[in-house]
N, C-alpha and C. Protein backbone atom coordinates (compact mmCIF):
# COMPACT_ATOMS: atom_id res chain seq x y z
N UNK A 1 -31.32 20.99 -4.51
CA UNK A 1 -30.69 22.30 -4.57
C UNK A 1 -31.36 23.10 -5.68
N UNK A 2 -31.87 24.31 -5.26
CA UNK A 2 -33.11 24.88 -6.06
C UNK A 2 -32.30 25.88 -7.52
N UNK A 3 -30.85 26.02 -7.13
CA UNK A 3 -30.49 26.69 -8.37
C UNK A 3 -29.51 25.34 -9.86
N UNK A 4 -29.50 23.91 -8.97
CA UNK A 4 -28.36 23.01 -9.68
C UNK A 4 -29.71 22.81 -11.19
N UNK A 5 -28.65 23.07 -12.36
CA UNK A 5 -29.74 22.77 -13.77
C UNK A 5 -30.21 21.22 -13.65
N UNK A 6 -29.30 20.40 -13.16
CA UNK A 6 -29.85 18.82 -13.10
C UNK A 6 -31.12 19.01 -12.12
N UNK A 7 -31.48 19.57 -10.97
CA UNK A 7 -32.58 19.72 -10.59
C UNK A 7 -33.86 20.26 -11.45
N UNK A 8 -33.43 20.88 -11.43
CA UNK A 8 -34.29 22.02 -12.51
C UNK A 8 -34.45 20.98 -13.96
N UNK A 9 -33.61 20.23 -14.53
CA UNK A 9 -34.60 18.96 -15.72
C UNK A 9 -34.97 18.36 -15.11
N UNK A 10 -35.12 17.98 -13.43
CA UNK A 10 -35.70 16.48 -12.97
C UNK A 10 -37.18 17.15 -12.56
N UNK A 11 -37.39 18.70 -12.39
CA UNK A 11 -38.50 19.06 -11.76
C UNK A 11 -39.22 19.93 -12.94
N UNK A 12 -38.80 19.38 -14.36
CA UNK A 12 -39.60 19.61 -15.37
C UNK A 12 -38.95 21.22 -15.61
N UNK A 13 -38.65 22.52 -14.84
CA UNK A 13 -38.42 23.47 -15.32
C UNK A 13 -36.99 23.82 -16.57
N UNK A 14 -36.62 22.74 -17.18
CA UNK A 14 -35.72 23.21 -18.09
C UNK A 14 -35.88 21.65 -18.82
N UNK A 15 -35.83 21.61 -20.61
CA UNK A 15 -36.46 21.06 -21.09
C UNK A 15 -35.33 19.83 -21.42
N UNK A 16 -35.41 18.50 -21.34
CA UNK A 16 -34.08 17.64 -21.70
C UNK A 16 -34.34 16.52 -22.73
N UNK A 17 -33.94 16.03 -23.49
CA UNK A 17 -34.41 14.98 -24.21
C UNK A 17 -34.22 14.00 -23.80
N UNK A 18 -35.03 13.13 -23.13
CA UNK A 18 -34.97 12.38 -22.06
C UNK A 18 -34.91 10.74 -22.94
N UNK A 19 -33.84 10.08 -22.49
CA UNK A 19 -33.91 8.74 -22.71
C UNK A 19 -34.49 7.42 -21.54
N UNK A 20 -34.80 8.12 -20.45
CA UNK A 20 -35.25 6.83 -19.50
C UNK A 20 -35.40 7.75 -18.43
N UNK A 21 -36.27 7.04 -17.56
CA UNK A 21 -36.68 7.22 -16.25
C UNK A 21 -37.53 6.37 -15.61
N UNK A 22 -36.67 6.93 -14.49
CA UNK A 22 -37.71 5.89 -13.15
C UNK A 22 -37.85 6.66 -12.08
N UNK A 23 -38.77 6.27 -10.93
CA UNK A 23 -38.48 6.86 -9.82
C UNK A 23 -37.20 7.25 -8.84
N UNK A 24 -36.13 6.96 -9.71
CA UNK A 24 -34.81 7.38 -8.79
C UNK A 24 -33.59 7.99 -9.23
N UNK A 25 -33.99 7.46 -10.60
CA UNK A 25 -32.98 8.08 -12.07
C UNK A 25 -33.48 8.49 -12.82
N UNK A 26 -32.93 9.65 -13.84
CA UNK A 26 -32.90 9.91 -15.35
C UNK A 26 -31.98 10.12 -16.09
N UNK A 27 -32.35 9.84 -17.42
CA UNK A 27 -31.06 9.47 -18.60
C UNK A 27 -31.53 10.30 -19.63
N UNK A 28 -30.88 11.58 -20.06
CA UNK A 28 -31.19 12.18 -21.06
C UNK A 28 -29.77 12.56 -21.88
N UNK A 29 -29.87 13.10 -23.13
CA UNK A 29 -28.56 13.20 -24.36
C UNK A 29 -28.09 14.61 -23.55
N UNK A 30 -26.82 14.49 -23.97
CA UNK A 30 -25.72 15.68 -23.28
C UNK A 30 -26.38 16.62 -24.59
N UNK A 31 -26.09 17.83 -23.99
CA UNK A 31 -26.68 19.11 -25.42
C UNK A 31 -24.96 19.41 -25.90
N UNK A 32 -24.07 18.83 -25.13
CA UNK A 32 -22.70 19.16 -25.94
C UNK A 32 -21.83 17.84 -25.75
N UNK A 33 -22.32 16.73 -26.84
CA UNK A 33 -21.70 15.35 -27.12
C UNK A 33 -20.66 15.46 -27.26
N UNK A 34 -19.49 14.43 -26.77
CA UNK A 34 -18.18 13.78 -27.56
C UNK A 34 -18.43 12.66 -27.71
N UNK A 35 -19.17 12.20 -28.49
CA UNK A 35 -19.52 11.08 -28.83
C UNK A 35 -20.94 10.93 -29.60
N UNK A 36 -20.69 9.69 -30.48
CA UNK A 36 -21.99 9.72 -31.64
C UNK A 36 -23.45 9.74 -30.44
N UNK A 37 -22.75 9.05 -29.37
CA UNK A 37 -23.96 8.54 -28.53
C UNK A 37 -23.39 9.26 -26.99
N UNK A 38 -24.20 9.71 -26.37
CA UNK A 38 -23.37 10.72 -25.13
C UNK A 38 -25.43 11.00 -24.39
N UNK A 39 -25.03 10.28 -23.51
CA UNK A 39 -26.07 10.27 -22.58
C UNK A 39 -25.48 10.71 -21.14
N UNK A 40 -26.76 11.41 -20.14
CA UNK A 40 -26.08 11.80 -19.08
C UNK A 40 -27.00 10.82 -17.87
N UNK A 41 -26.57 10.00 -17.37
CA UNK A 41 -27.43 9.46 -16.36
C UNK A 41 -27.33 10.07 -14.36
N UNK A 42 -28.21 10.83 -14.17
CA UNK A 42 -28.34 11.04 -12.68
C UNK A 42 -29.33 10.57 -11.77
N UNK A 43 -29.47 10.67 -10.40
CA UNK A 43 -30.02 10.68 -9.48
C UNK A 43 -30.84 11.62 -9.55
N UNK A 44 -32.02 11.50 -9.15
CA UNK A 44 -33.15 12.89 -9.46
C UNK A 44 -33.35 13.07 -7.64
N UNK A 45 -32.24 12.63 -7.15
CA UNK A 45 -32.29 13.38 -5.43
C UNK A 45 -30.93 14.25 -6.20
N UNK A 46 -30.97 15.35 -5.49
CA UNK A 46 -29.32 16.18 -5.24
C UNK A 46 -28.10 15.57 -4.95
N UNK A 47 -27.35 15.09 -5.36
CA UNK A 47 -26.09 13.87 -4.47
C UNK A 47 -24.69 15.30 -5.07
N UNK A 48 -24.22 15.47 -4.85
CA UNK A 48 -22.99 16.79 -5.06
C UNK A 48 -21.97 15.87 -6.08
N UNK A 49 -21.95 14.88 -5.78
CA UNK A 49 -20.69 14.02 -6.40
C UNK A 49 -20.56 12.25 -5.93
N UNK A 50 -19.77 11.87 -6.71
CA UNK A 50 -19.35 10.49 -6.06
C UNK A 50 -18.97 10.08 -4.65
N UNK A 51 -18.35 11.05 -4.07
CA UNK A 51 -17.71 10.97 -3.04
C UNK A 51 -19.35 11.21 -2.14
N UNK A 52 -20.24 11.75 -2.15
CA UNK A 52 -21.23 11.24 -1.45
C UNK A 52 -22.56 10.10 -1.68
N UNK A 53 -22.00 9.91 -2.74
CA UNK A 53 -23.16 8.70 -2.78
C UNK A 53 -23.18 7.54 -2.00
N UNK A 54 -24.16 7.13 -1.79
CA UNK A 54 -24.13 5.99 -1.02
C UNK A 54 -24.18 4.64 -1.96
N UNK A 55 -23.78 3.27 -1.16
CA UNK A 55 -23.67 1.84 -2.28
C UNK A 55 -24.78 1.83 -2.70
N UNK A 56 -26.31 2.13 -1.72
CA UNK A 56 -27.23 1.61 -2.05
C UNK A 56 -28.18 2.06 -3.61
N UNK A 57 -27.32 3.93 -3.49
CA UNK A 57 -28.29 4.21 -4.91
C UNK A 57 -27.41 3.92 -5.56
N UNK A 58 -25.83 3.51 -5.66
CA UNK A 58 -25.22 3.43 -6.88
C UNK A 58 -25.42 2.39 -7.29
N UNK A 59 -26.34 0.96 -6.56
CA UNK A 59 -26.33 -0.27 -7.10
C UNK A 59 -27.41 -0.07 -7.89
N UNK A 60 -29.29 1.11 -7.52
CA UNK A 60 -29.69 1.36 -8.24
C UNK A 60 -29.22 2.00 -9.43
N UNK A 61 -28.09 3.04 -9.41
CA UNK A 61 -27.77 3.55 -10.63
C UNK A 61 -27.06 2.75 -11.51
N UNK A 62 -26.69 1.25 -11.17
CA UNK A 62 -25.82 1.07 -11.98
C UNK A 62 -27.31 -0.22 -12.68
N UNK A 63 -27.90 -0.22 -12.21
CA UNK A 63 -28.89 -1.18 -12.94
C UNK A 63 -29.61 -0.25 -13.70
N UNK A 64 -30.04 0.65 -13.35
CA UNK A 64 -30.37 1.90 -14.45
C UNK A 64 -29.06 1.98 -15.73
N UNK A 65 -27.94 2.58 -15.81
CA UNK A 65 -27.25 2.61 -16.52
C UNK A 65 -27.24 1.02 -17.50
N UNK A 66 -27.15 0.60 -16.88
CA UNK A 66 -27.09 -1.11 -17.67
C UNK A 66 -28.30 -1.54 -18.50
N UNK A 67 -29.42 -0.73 -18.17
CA UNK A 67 -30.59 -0.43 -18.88
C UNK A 67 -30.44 0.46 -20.07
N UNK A 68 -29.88 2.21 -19.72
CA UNK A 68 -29.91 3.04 -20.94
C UNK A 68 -28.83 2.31 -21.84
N UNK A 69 -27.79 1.69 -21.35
CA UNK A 69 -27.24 1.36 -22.54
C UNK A 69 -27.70 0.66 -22.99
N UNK A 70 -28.55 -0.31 -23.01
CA UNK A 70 -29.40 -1.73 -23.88
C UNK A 70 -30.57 -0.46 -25.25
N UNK A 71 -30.90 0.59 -24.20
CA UNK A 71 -31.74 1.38 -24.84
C UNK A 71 -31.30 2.28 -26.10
N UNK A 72 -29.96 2.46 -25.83
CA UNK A 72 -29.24 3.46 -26.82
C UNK A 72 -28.55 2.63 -27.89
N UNK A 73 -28.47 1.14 -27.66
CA UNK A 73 -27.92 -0.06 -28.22
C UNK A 73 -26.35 -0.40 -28.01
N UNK A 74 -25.63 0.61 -27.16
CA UNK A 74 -24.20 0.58 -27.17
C UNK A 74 -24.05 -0.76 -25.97
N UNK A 75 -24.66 -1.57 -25.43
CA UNK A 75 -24.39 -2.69 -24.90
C UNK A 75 -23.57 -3.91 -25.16
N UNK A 76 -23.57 -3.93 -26.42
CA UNK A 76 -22.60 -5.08 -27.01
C UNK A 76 -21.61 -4.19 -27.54
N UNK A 77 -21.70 -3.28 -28.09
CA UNK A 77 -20.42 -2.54 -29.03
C UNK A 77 -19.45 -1.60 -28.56
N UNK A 78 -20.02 -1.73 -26.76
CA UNK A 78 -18.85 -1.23 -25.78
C UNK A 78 -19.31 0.28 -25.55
N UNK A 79 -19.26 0.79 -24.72
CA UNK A 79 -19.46 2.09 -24.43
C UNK A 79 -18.43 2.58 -23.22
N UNK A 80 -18.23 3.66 -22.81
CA UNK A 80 -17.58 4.27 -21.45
C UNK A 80 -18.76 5.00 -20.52
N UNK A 81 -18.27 4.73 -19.08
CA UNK A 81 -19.28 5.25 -18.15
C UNK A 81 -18.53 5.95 -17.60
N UNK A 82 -18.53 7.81 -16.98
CA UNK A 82 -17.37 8.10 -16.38
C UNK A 82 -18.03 9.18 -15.93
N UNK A 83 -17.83 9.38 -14.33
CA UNK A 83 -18.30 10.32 -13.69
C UNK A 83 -16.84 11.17 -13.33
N UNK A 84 -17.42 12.60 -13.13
CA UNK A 84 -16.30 13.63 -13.06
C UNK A 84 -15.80 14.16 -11.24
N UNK A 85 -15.23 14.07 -10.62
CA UNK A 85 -15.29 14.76 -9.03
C UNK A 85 -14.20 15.84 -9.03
N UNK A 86 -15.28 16.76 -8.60
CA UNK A 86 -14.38 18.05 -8.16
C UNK A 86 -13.63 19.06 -9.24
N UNK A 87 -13.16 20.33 -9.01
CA UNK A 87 -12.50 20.88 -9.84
C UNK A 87 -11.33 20.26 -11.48
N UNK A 88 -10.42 19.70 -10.35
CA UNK A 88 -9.39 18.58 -11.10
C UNK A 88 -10.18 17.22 -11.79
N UNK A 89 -11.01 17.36 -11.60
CA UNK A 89 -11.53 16.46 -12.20
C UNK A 89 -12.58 16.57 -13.28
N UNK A 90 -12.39 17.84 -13.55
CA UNK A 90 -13.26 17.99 -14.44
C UNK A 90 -14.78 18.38 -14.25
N UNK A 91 -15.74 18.16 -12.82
CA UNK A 91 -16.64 18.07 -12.88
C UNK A 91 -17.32 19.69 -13.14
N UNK A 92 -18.43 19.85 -13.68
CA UNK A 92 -18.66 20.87 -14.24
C UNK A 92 -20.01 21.72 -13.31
N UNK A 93 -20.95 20.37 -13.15
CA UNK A 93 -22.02 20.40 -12.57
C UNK A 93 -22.49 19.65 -11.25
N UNK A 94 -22.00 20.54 -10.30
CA UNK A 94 -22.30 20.29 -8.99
C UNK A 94 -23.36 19.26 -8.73
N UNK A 95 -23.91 17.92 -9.16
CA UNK A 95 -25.14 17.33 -9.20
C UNK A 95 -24.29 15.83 -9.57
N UNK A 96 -24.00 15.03 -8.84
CA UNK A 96 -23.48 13.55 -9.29
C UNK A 96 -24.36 13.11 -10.75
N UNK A 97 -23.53 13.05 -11.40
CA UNK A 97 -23.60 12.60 -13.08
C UNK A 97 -22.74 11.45 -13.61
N UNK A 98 -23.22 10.60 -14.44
CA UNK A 98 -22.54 9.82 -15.19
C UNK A 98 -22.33 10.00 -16.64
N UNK A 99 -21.51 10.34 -17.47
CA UNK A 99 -21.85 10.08 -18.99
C UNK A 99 -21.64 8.47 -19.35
N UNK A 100 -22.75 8.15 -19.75
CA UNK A 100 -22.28 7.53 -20.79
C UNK A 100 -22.14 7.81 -22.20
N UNK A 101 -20.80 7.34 -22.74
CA UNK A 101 -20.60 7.47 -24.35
C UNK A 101 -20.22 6.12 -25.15
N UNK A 102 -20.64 6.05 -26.33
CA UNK A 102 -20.19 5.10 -27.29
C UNK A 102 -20.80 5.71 -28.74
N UNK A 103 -20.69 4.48 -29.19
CA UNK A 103 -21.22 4.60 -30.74
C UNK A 103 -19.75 4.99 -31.73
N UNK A 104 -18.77 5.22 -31.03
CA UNK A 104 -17.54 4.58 -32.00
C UNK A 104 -16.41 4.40 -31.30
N UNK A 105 -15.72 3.95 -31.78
CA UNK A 105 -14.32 3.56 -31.07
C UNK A 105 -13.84 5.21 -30.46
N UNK A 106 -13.84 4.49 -28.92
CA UNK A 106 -13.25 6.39 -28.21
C UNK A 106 -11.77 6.17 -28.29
N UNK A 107 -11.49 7.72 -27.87
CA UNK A 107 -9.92 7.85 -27.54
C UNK A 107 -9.77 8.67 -26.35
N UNK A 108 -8.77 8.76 -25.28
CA UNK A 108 -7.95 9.21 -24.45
C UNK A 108 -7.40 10.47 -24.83
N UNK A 109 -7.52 11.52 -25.95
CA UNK A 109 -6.89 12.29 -26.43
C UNK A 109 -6.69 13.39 -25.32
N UNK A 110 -7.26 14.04 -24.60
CA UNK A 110 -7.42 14.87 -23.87
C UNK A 110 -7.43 14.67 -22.22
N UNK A 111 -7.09 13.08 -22.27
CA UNK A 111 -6.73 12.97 -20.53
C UNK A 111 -6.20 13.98 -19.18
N UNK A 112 -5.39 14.45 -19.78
CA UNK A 112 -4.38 15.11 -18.61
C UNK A 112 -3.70 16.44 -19.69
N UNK A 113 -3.79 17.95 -19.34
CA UNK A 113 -2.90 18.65 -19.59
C UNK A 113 -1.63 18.74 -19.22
N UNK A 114 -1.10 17.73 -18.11
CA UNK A 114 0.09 17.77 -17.73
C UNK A 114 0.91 16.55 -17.93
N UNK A 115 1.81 16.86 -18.24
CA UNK A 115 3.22 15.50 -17.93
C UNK A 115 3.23 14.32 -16.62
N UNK A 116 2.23 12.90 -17.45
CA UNK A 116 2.19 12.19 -15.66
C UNK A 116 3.21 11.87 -15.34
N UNK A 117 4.86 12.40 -15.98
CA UNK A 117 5.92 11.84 -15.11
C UNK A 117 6.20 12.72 -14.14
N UNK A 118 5.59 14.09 -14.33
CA UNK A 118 6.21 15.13 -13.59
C UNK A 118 4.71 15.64 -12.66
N UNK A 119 3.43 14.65 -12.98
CA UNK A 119 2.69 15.61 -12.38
C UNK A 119 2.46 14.94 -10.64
N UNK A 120 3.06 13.65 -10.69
CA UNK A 120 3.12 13.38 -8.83
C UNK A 120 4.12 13.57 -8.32
């Protein structure tokens, strides 16, 4: 998709600080961290979200991911992997993304703006 920015760092026109790549993934630092360590890992095909990926690249993505974290060192000291779908969900950028974050003990602070007793 010729206007998504995740295209546009995988085809070199917008500049990313890149932590890994291969022919199917890249892993570069979020430019707006919550976390000491906040990497973004995608698919360098277009995928819209989770809900269309297929098993086969997520088994590649998840051996990629299991890689940047050895690379960023958060492998033993625990990190979070968390992709966003859809409006309610936070997602921001139309382009299936993963963050990973670590590098200190996280928190839940900002889960839900609403009451989960009242929000189903």
């Amino acid at each position: 998709m010729k206007d998504c920015i995740f295209c546009k760092i995988v085809a070199g026109k917008i500049p990313a600080n890149i932590i890994s790549e291969n022919p199917d993934f890249l892993a570069f630092h979020d430019i707006n961290p919550k976390a000491p360590v906040h990497i973004l890992i995608i698919p360098k095909n277009h995928i819209k979200d989770f809900n269309e990926v297929s098993p086969e690249i997520m088994a590649g993505l998840t051996k990629f991911a299991q890689e940047v974290a050895k690379i960023v060192g958060v492998n033993q000291s625990g990190y979070r992997l968390i992709t966003n779908i859809g409006h309610n969900g936070g997602q921001e950028v139309n382009h299936l993304h993963f963050h990973l974050m670590g590098g200190a003990k996280l928190k839940w602070h900002h889960l839900a703006d609403s009451d989960p007793k009242t929000a189903l």
